[in-house]
PDB file of N, CA and C in Angstrom:
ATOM      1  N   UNK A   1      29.852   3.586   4.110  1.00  0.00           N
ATOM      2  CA  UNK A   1      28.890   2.544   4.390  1.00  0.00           C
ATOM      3  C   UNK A   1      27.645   2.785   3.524  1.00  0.00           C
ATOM      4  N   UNK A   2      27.584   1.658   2.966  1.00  0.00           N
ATOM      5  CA  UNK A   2      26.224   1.976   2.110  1.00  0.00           C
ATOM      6  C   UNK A   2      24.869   2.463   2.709  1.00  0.00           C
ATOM      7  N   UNK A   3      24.017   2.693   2.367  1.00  0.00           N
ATOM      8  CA  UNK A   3      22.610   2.856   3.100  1.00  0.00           C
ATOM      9  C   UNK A   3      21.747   1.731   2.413  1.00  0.00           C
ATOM     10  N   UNK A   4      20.627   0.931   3.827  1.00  0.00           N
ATOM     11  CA  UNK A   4      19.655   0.040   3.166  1.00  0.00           C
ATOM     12  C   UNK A   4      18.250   0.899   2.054  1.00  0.00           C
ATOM     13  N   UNK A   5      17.996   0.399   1.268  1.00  0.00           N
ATOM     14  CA  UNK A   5      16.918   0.920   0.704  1.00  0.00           C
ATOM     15  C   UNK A   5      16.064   0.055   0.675  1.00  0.00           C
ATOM     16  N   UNK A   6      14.439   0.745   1.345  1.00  0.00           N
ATOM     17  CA  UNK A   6      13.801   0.142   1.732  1.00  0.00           C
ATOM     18  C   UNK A   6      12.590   0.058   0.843  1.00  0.00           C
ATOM     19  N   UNK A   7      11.556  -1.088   1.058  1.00  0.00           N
ATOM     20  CA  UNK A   7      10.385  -0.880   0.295  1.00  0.00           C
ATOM     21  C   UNK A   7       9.339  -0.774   1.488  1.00  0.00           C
ATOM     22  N   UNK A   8       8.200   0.436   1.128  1.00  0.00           N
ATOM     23  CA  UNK A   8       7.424   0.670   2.189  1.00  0.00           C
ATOM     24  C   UNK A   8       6.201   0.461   1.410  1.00  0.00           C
ATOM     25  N   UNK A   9       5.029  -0.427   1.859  1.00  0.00           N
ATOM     26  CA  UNK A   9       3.519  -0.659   1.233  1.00  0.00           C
ATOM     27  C   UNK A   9       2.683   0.147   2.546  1.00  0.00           C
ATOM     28  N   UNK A  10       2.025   1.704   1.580  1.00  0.00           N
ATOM     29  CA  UNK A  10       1.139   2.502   2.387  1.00  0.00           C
ATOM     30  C   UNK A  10      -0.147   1.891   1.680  1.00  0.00           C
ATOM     31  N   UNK A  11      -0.939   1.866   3.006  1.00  0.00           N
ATOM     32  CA  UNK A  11      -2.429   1.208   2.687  1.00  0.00           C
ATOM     33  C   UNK A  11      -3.065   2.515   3.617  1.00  0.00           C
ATOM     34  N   UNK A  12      -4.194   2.815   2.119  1.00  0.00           N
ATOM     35  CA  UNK A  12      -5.046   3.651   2.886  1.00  0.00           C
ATOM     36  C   UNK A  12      -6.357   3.469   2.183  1.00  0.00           C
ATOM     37  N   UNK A  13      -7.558   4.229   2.607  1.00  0.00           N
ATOM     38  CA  UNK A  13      -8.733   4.681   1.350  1.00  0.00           C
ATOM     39  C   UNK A  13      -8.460   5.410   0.813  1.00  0.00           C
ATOM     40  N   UNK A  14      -8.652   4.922  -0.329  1.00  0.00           N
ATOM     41  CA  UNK A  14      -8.497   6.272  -1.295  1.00  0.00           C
ATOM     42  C   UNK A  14      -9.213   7.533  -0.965  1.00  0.00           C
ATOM     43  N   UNK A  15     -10.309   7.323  -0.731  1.00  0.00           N
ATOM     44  CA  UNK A  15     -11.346   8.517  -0.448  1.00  0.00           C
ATOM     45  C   UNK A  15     -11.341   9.648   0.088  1.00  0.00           C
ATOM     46  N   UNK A  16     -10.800   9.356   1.281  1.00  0.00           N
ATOM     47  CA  UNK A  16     -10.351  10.200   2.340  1.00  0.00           C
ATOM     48  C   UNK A  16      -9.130  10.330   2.453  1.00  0.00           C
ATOM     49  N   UNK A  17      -7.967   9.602   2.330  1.00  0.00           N
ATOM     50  CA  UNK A  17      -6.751   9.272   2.748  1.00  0.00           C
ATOM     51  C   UNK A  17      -5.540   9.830   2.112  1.00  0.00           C
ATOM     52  N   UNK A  18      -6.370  10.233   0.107  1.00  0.00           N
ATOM     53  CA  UNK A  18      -5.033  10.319  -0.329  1.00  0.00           C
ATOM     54  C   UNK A  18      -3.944  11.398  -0.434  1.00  0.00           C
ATOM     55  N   UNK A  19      -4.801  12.421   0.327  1.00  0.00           N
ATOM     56  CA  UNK A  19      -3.453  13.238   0.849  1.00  0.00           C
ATOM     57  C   UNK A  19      -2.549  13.172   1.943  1.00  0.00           C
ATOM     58  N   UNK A  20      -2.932  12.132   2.524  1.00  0.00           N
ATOM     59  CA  UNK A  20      -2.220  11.608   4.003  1.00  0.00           C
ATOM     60  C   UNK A  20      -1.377  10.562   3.234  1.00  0.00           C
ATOM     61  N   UNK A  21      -1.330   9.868   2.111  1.00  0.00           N
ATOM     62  CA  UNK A  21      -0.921   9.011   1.346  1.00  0.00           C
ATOM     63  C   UNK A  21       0.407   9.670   0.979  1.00  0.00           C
ATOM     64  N   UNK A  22      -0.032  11.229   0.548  1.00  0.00           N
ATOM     65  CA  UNK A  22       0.868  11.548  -0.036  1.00  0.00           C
ATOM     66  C   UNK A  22       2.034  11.951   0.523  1.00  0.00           C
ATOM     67  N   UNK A  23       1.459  12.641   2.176  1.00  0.00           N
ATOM     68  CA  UNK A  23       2.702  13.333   2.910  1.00  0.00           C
ATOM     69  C   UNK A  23       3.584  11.734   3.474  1.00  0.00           C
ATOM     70  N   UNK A  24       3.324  10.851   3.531  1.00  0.00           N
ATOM     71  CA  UNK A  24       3.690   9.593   4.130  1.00  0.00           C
ATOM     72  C   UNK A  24       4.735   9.077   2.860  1.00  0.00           C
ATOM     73  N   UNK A  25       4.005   9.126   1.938  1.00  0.00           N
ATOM     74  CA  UNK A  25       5.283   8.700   0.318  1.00  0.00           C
ATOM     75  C   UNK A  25       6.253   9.829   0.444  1.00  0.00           C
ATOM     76  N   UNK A  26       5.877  11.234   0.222  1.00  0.00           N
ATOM     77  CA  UNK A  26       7.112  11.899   0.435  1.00  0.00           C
ATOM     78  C   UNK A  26       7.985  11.609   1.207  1.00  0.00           C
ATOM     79  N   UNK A  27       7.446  11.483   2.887  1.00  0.00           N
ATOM     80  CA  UNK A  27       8.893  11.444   3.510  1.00  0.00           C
ATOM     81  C   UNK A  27       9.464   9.978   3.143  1.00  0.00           C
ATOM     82  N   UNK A  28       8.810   8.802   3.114  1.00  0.00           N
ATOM     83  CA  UNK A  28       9.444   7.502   2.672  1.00  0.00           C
ATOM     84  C   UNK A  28      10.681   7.901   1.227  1.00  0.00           C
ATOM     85  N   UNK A  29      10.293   8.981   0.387  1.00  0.00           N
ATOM     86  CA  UNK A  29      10.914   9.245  -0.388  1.00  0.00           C
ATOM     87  C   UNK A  29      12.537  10.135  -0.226  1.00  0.00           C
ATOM     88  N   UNK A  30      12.044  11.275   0.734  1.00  0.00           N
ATOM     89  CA  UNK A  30      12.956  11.742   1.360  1.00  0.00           C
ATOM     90  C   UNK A  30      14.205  11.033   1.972  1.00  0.00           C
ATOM     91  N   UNK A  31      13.847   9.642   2.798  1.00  0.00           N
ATOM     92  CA  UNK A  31      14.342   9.008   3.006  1.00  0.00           C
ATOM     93  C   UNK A  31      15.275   8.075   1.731  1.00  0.00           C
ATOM     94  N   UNK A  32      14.824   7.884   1.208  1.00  0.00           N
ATOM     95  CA  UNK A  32      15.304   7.327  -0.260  1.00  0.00           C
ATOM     96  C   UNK A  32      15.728   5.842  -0.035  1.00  0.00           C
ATOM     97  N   UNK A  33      14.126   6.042   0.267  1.00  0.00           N
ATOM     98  CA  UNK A  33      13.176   4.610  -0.222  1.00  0.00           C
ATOM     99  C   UNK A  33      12.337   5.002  -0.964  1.00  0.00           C
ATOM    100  N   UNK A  34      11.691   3.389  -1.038  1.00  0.00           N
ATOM    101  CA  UNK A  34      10.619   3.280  -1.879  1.00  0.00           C
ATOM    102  C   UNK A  34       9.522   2.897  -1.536  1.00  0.00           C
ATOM    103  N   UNK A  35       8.308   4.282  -1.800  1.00  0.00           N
ATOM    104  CA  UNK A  35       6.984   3.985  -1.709  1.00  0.00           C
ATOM    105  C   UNK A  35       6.310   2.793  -2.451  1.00  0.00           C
ATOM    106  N   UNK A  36       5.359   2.009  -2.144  1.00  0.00           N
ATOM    107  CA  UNK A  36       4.533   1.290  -2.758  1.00  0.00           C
ATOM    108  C   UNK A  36       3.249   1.584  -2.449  1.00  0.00           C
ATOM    109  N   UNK A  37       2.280   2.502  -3.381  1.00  0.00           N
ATOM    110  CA  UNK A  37       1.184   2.532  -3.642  1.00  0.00           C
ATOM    111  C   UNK A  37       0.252   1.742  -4.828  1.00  0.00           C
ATOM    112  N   UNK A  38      -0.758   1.799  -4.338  1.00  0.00           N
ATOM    113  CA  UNK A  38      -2.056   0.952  -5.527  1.00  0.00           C
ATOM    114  C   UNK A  38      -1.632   1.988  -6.539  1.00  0.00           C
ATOM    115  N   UNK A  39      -2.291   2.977  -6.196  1.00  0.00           N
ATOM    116  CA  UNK A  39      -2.570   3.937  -7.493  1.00  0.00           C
ATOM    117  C   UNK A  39      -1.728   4.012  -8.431  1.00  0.00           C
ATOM    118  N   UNK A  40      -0.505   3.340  -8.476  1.00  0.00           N
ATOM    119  CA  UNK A  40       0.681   3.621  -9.937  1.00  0.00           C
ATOM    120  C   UNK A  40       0.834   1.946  -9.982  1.00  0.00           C
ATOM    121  N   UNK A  41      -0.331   1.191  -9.628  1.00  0.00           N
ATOM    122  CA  UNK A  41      -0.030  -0.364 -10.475  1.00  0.00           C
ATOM    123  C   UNK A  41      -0.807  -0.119 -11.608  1.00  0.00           C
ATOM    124  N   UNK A  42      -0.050  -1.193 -12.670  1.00  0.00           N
ATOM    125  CA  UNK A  42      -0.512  -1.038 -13.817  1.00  0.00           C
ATOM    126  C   UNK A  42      -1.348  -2.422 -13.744  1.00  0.00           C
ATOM    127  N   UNK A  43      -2.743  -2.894 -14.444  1.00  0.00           N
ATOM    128  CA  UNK A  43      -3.532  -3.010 -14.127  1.00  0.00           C
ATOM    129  C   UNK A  43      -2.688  -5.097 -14.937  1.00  0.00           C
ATOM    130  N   UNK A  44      -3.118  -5.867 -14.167  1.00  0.00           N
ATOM    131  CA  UNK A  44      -2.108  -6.815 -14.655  1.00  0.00           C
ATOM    132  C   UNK A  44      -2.742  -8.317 -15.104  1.00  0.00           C
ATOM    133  N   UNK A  45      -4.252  -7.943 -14.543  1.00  0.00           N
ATOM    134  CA  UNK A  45      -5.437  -9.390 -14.602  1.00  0.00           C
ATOM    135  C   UNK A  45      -5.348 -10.101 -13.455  1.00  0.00           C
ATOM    136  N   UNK A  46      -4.865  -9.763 -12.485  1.00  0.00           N
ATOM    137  CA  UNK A  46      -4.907 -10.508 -11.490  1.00  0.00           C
ATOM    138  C   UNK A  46      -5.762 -10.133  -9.803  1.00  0.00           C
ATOM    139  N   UNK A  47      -6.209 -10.975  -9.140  1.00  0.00           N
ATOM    140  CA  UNK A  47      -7.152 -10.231  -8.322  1.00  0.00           C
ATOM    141  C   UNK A  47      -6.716  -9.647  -7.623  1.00  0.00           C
ATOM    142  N   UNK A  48      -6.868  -8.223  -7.095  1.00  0.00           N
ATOM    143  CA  UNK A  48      -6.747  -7.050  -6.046  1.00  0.00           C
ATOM    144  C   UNK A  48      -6.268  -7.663  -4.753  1.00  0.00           C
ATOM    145  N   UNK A  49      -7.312  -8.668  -4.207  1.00  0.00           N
ATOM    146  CA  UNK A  49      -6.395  -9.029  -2.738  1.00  0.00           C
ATOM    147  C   UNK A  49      -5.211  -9.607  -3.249  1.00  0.00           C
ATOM    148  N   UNK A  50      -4.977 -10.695  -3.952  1.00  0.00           N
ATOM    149  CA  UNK A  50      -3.618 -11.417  -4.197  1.00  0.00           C
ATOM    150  C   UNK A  50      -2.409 -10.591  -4.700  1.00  0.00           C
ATOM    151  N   UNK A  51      -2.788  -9.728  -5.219  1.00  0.00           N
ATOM    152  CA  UNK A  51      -1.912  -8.420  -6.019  1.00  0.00           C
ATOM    153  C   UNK A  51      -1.497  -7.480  -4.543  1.00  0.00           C
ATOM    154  N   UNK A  52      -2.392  -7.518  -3.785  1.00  0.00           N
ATOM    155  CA  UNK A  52      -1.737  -6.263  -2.508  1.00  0.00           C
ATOM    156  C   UNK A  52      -0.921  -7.337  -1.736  1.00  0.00           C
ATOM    157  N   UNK A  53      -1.277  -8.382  -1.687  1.00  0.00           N
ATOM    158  CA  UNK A  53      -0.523  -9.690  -0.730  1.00  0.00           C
ATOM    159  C   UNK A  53       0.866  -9.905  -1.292  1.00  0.00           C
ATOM    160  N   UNK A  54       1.173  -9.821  -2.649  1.00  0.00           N
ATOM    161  CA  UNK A  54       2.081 -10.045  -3.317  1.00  0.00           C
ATOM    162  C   UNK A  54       2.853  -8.692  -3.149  1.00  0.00           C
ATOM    163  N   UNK A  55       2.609  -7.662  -3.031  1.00  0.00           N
ATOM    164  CA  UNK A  55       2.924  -6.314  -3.004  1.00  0.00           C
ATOM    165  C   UNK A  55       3.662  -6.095  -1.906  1.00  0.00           C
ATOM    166  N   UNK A  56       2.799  -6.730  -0.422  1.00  0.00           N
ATOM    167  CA  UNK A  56       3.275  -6.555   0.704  1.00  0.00           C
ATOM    168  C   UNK A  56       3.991  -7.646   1.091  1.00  0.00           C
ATOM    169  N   UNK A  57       4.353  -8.279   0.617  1.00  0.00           N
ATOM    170  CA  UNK A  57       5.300  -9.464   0.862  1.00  0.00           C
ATOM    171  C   UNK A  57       6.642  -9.479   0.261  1.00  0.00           C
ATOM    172  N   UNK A  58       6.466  -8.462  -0.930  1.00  0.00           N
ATOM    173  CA  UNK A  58       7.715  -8.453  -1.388  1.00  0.00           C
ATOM    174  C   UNK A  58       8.458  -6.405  -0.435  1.00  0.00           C
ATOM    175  N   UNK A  59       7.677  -6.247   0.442  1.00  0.00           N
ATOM    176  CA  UNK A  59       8.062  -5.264   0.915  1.00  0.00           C
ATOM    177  C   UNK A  59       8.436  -5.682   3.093  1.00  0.00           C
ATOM    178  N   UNK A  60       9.554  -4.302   2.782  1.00  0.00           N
ATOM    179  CA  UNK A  60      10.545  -4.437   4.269  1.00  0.00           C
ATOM    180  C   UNK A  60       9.835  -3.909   5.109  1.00  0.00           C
ATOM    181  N   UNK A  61       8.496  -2.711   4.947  1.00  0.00           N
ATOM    182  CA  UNK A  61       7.294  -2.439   6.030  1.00  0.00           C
ATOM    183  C   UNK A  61       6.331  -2.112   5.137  1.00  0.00           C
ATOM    184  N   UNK A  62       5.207  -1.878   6.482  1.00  0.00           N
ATOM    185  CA  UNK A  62       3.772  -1.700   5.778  1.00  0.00           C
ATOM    186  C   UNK A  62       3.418  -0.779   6.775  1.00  0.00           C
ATOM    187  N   UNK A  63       2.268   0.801   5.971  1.00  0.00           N
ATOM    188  CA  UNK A  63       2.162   1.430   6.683  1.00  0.00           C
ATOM    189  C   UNK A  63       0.540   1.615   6.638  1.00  0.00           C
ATOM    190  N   UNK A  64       0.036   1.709   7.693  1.00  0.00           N
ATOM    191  CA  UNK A  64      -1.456   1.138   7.420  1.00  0.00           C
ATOM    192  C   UNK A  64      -2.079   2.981   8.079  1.00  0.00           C
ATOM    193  N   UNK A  65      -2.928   3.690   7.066  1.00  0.00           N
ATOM    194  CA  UNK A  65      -3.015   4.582   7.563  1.00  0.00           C
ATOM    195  C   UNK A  65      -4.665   4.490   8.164  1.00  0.00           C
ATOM    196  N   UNK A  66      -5.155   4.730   9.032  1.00  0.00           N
ATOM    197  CA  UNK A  66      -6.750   4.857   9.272  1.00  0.00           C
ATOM    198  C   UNK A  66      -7.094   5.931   9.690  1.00  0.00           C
ATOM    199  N   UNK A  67      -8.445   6.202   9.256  1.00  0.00           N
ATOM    200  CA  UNK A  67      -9.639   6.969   9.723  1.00  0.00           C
ATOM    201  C   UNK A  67     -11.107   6.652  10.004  1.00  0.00           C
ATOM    202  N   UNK A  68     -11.773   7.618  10.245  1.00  0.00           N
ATOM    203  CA  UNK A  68     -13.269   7.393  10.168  1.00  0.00           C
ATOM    204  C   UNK A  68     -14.011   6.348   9.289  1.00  0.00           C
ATOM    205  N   UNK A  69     -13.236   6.422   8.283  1.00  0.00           N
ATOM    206  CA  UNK A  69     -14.166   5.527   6.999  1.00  0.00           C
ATOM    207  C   UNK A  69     -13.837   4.250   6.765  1.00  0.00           C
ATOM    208  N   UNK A  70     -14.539   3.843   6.657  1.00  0.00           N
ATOM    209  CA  UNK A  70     -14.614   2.023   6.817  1.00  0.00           C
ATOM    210  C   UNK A  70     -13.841   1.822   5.267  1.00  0.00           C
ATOM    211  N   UNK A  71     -12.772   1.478   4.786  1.00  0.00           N
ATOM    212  CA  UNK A  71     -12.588   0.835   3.606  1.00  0.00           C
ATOM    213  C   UNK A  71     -13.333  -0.425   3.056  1.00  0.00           C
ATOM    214  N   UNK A  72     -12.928  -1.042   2.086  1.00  0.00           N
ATOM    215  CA  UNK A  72     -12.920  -2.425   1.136  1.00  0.00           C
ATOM    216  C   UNK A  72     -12.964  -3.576   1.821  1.00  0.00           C
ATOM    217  N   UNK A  73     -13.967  -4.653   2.103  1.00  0.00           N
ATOM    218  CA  UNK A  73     -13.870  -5.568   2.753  1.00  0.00           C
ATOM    219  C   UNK A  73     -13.716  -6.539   1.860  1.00  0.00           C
ATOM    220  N   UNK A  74     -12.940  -7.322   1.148  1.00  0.00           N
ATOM    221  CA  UNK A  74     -13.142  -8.444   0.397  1.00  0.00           C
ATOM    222  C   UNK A  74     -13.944  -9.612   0.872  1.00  0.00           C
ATOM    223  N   UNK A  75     -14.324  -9.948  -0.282  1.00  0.00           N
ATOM    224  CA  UNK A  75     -15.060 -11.421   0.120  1.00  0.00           C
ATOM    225  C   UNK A  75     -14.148 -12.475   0.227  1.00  0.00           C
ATOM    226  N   UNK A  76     -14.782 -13.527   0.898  1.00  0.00           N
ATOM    227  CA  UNK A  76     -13.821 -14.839   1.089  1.00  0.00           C
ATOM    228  C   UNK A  76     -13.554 -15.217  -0.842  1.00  0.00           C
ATOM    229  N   UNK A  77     -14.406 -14.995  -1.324  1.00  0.00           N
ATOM    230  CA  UNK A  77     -14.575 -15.355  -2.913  1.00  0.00           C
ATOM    231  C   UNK A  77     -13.320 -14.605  -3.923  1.00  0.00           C
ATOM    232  N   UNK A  78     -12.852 -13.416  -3.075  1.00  0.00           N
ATOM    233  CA  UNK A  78     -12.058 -12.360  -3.880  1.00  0.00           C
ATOM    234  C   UNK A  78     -10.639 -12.500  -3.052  1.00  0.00           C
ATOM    235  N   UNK A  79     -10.784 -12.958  -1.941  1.00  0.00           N
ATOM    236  CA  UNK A  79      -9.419 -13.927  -1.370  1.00  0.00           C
ATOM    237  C   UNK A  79      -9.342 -13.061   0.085  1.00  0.00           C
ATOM    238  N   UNK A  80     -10.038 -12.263   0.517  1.00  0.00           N
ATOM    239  CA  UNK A  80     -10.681 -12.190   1.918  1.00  0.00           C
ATOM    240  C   UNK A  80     -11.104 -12.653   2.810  1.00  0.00           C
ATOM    241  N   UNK A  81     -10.937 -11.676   4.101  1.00  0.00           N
ATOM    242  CA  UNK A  81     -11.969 -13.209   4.918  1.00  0.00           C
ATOM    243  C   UNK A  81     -13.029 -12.258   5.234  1.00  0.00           C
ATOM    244  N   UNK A  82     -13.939 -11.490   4.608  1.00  0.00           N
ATOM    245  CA  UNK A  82     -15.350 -10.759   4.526  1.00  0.00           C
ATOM    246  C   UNK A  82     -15.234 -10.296   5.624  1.00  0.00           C
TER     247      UNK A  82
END
C-alpha cells in the first residue's frame, strides 16, 4: 500500500521560533512529508500575504506555532485585515 505524502505549511516568527521551526520540519520530514517554510522561498515579486495564502492552500495541513511575541500584522493594503 502506498503511503500519502503530505504537504505541511509551519507558520512561525522568525525571531523566536526558528528553532521550534526546525524540530517541527524534522519530524514532518521523518515522516516523509513535506515541510513548507518561508525561509527557502525564492523571492518571486509577489506580495507576502498572497504568497503564504497561495502556499497554504496548496497544502494538506498548517501548523501554526505560537509564543510570547506578537508576529507580522499585515495591512488591509498588503492583503490583511490589520
Amino acid at each position: 500500500m502506498a503511503r500519502s505524502v503530505h504537504r505541511v505549511f509551519v507558520s512561525y516568527t522568525g525571531r523566536d521560533l526558528t528553532q521550534h521551526a526546525d524540530a517541527v520540519a524534522s519530524v514532518i520530514r521523518r515522516l516523509e512529508w513535506i515541510a513548507i517554510d518561508h525561509r527557502y522561498w525564492s523571492p518571486n515579486g509577489r506580495p507576502s500575504v498572497s504568497e503564504c495564502k497561495r502556499n497554504i492552500e496548496s497544502c494538506d495541513m498548517l501548523v501554526v506555532l505560537i509564543a510570547h511575541r506578537y508576529g507580522w500584522v499585515p495591512t488591509t493594503q498588503e492583503g490583511g485585515d490589520a
